[in-house]
C-alpha atoms as a PDB file:
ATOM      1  CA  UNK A   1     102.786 109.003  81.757  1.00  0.00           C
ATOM      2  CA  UNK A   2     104.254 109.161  85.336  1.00  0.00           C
ATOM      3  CA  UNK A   3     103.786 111.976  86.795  1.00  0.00           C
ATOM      4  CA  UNK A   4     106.499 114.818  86.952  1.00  0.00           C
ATOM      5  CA  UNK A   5     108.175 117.741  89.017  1.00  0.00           C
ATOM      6  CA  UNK A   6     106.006 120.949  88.127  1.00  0.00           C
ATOM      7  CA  UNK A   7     109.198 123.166  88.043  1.00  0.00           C
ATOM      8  CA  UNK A   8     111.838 122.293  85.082  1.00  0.00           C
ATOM      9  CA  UNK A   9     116.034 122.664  85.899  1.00  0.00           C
ATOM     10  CA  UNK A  10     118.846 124.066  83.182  1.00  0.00           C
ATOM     11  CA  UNK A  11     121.132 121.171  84.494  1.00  0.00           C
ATOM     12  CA  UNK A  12     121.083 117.732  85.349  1.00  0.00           C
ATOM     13  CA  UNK A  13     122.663 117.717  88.784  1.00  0.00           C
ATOM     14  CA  UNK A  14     119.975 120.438  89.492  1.00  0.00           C
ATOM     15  CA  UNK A  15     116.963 118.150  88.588  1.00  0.00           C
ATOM     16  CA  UNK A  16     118.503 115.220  90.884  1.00  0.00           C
ATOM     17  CA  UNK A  17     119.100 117.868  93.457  1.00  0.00           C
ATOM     18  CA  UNK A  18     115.660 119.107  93.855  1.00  0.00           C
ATOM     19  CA  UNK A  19     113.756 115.301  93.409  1.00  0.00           C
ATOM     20  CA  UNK A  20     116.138 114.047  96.238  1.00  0.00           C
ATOM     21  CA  UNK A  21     115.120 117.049  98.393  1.00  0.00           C
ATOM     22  CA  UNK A  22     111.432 116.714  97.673  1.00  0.00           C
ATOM     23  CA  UNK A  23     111.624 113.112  99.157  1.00  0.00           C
ATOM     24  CA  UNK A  24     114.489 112.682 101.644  1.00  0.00           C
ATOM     25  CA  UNK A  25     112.087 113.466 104.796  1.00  0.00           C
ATOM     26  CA  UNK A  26     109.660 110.642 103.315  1.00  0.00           C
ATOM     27  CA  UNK A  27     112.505 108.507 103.076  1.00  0.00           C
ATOM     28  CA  UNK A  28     114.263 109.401 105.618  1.00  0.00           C
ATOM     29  CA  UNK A  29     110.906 109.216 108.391  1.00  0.00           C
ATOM     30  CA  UNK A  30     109.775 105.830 106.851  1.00  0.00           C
ATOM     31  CA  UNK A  31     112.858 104.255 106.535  1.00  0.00           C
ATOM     32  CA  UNK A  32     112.441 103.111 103.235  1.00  0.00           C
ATOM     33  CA  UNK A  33     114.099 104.103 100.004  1.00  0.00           C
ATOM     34  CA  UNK A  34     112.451 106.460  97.469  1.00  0.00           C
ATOM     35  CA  UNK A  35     113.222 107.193  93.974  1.00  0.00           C
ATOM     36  CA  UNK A  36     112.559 108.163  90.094  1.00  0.00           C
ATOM     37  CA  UNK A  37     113.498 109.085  87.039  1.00  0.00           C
ATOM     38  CA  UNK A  38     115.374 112.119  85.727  1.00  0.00           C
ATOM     39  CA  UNK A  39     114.428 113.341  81.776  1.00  0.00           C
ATOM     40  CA  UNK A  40     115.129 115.430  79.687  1.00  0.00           C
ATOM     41  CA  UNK A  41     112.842 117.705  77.480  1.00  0.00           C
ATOM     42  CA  UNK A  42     113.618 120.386  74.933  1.00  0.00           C
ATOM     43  CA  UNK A  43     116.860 121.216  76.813  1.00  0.00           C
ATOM     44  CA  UNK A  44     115.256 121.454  80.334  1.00  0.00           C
ATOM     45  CA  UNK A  45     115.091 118.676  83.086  1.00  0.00           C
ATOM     46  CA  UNK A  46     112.608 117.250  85.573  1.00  0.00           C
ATOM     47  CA  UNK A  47     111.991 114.657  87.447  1.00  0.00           C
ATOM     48  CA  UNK A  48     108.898 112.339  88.184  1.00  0.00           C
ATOM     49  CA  UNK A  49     107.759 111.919  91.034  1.00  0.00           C
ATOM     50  CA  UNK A  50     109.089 109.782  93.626  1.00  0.00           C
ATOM     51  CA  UNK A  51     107.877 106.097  94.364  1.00  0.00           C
ATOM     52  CA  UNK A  52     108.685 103.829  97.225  1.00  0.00           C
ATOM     53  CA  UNK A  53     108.309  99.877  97.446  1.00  0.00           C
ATOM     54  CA  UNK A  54     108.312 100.027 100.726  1.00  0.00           C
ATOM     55  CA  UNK A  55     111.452  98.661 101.672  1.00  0.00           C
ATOM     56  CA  UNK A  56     114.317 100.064 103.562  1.00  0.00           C
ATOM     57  CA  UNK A  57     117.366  98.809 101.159  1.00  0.00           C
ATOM     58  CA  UNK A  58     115.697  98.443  97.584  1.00  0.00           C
ATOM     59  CA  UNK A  59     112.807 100.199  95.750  1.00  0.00           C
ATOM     60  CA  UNK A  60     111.272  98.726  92.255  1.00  0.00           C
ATOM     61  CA  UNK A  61     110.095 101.411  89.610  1.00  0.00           C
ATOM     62  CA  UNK A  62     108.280 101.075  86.341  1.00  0.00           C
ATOM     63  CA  UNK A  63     108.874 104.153  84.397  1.00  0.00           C
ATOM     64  CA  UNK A  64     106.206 105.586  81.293  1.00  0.00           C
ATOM     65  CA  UNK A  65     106.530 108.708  79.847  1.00  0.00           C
ATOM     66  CA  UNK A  66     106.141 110.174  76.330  1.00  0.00           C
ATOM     67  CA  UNK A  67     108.313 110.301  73.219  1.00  0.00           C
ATOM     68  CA  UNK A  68     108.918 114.097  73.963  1.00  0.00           C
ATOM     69  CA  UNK A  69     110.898 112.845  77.178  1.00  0.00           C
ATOM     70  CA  UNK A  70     114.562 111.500  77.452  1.00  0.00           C
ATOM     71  CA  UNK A  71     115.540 108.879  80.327  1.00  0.00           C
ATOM     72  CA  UNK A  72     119.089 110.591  81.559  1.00  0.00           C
ATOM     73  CA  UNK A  73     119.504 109.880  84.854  1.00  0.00           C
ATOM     74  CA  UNK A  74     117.922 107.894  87.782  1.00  0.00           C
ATOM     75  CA  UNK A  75     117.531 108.947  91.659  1.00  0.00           C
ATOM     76  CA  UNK A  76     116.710 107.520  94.749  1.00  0.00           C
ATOM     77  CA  UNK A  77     117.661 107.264  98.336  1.00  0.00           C
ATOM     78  CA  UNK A  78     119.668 105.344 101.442  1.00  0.00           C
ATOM     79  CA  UNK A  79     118.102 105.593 104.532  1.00  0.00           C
ATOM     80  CA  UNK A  80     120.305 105.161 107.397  1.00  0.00           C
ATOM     81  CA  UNK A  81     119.032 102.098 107.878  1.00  0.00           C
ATOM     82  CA  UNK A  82     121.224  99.454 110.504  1.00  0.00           C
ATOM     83  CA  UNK A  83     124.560 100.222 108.731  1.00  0.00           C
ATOM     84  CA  UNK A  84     124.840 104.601 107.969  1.00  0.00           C
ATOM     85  CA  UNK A  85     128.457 103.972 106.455  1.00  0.00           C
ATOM     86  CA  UNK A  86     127.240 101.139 103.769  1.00  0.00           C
ATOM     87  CA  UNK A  87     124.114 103.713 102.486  1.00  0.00           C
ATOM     88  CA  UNK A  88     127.182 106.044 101.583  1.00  0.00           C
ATOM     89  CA  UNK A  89     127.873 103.513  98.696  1.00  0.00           C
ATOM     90  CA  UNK A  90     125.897 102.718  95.129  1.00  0.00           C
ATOM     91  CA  UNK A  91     125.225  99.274  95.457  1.00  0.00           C
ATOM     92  CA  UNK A  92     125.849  96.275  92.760  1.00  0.00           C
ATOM     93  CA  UNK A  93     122.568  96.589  91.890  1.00  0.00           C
ATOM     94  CA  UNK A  94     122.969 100.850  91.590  1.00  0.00           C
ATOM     95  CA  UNK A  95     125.611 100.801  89.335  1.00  0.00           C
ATOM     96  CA  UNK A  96     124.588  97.736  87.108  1.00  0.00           C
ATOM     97  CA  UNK A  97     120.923  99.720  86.497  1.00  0.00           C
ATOM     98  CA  UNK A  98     123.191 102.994  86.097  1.00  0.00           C
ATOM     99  CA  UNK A  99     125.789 100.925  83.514  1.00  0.00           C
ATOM    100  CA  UNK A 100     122.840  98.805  81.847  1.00  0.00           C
ATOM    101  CA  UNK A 101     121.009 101.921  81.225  1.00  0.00           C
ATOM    102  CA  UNK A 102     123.829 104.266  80.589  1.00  0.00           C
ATOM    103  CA  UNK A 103     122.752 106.767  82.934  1.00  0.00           C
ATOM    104  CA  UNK A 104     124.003 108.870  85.702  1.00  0.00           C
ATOM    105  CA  UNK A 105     122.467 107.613  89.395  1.00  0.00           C
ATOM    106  CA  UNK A 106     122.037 110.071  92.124  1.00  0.00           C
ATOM    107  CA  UNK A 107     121.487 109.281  95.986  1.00  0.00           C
ATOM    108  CA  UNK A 108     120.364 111.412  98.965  1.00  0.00           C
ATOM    109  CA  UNK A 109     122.381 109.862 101.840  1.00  0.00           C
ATOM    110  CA  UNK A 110     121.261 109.905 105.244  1.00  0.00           C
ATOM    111  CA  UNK A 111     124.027 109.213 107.161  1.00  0.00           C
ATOM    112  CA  UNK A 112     125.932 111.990 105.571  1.00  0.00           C
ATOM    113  CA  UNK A 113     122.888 114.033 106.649  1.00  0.00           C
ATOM    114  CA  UNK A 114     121.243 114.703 103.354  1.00  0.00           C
ATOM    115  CA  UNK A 115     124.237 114.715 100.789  1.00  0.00           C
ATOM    116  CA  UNK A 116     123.540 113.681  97.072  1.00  0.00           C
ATOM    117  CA  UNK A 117     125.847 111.170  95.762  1.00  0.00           C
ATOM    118  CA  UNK A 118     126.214 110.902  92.045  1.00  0.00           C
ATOM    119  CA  UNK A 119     127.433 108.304  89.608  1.00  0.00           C
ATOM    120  CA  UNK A 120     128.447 108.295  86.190  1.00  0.00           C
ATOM    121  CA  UNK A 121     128.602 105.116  84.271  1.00  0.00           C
ATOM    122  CA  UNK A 122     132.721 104.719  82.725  1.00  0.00           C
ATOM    123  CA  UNK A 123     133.939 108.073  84.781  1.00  0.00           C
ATOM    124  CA  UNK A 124     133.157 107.272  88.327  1.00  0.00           C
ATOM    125  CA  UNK A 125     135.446 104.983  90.100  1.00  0.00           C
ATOM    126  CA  UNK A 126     134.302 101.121  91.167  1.00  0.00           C
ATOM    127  CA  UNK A 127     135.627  98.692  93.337  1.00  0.00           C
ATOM    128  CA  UNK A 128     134.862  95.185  94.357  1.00  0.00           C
ATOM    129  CA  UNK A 129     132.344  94.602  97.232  1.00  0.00           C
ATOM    130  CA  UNK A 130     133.934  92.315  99.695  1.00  0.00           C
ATOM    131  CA  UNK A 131     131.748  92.931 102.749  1.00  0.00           C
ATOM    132  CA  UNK A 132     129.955  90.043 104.178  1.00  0.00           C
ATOM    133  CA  UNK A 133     126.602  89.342 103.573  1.00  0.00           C
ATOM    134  CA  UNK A 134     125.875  91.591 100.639  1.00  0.00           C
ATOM    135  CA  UNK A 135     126.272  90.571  96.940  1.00  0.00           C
ATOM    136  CA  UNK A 136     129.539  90.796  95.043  1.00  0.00           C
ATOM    137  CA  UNK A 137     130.046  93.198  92.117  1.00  0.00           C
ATOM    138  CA  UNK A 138     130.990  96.180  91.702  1.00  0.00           C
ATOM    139  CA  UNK A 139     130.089  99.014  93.764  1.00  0.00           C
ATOM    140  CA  UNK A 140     131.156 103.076  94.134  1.00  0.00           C
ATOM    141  CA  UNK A 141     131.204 105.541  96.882  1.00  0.00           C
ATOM    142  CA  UNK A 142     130.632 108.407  93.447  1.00  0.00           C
ATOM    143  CA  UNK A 143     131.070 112.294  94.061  1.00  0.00           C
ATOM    144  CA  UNK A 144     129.535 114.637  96.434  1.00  0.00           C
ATOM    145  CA  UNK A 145     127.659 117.007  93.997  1.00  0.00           C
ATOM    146  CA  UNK A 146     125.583 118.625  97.651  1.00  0.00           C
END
């Protein structure tokens, strides 16, 4: 079992709230992106703790946790990084985990000096990546919840 937030949250949004808070300055310092998991117990919601690959534009996470537990949501962050405006954006890769798993996706965004992004798979709006030098599929700018 992973390892997760001590204090539990009556809503989602609250739960990704407080795990992007409790890592954004080790993201943010390092440079690299940080995230978790967001579950769901008897009602209540936490989040595990947050784990880093090391890597400034992609983290890898291998989740355990208990029966008792509920995967509902996923968080992580963008460092500023060389581009701030592209962190403001789930990438392909965010929003196919988000779809595949069926699962909102939060992000603490840097460049817009600590907001969370959130997106919810087949309500929040996609559109085609075009830039150059970054993988096509579909990506989303999601809604301010912070």
């Amino acid at each position: 079992m992973m390892p997760v937030s001590v204090d539990s949250f009556d809503t989602l949004d609250q739960a990704a709230l407080a795990a992007e808070h409790a890592c954004e300055s080790m993201s943010f310092h390092s440079g690299n992106e940080f995230g978790g998991v967001l579950l769901e117990r008897d009602g209540r919601y936490v989040y595990s703790l947050a784990q880093t690959s090391g890597m400034p534009s992609h983290f890898e996470l291998r989740a355990s946790f208990t029966s008792e537990y509920k995967l509902v949501g996923l968080y992580h962050t963008h460092p500023q990084g060389f581009d701030g405006e592209v962190t403001r954006w789930f990438s392909v890769e965010d929003v196919r985990v988000a779809n595949t798993l069926k699962v909102p996706s939060y992000i603490g965004v840097e460049y817009e000096h600590g907001d969370v992004r959130k997106f919810t798979p087949g309500k929040t709006a996609t559109t085609t990546e075009r830039a150059a030098g970054y993988v096509m599929g579909k990506i989303a700018l999601g809604e301010v919840i912070k």
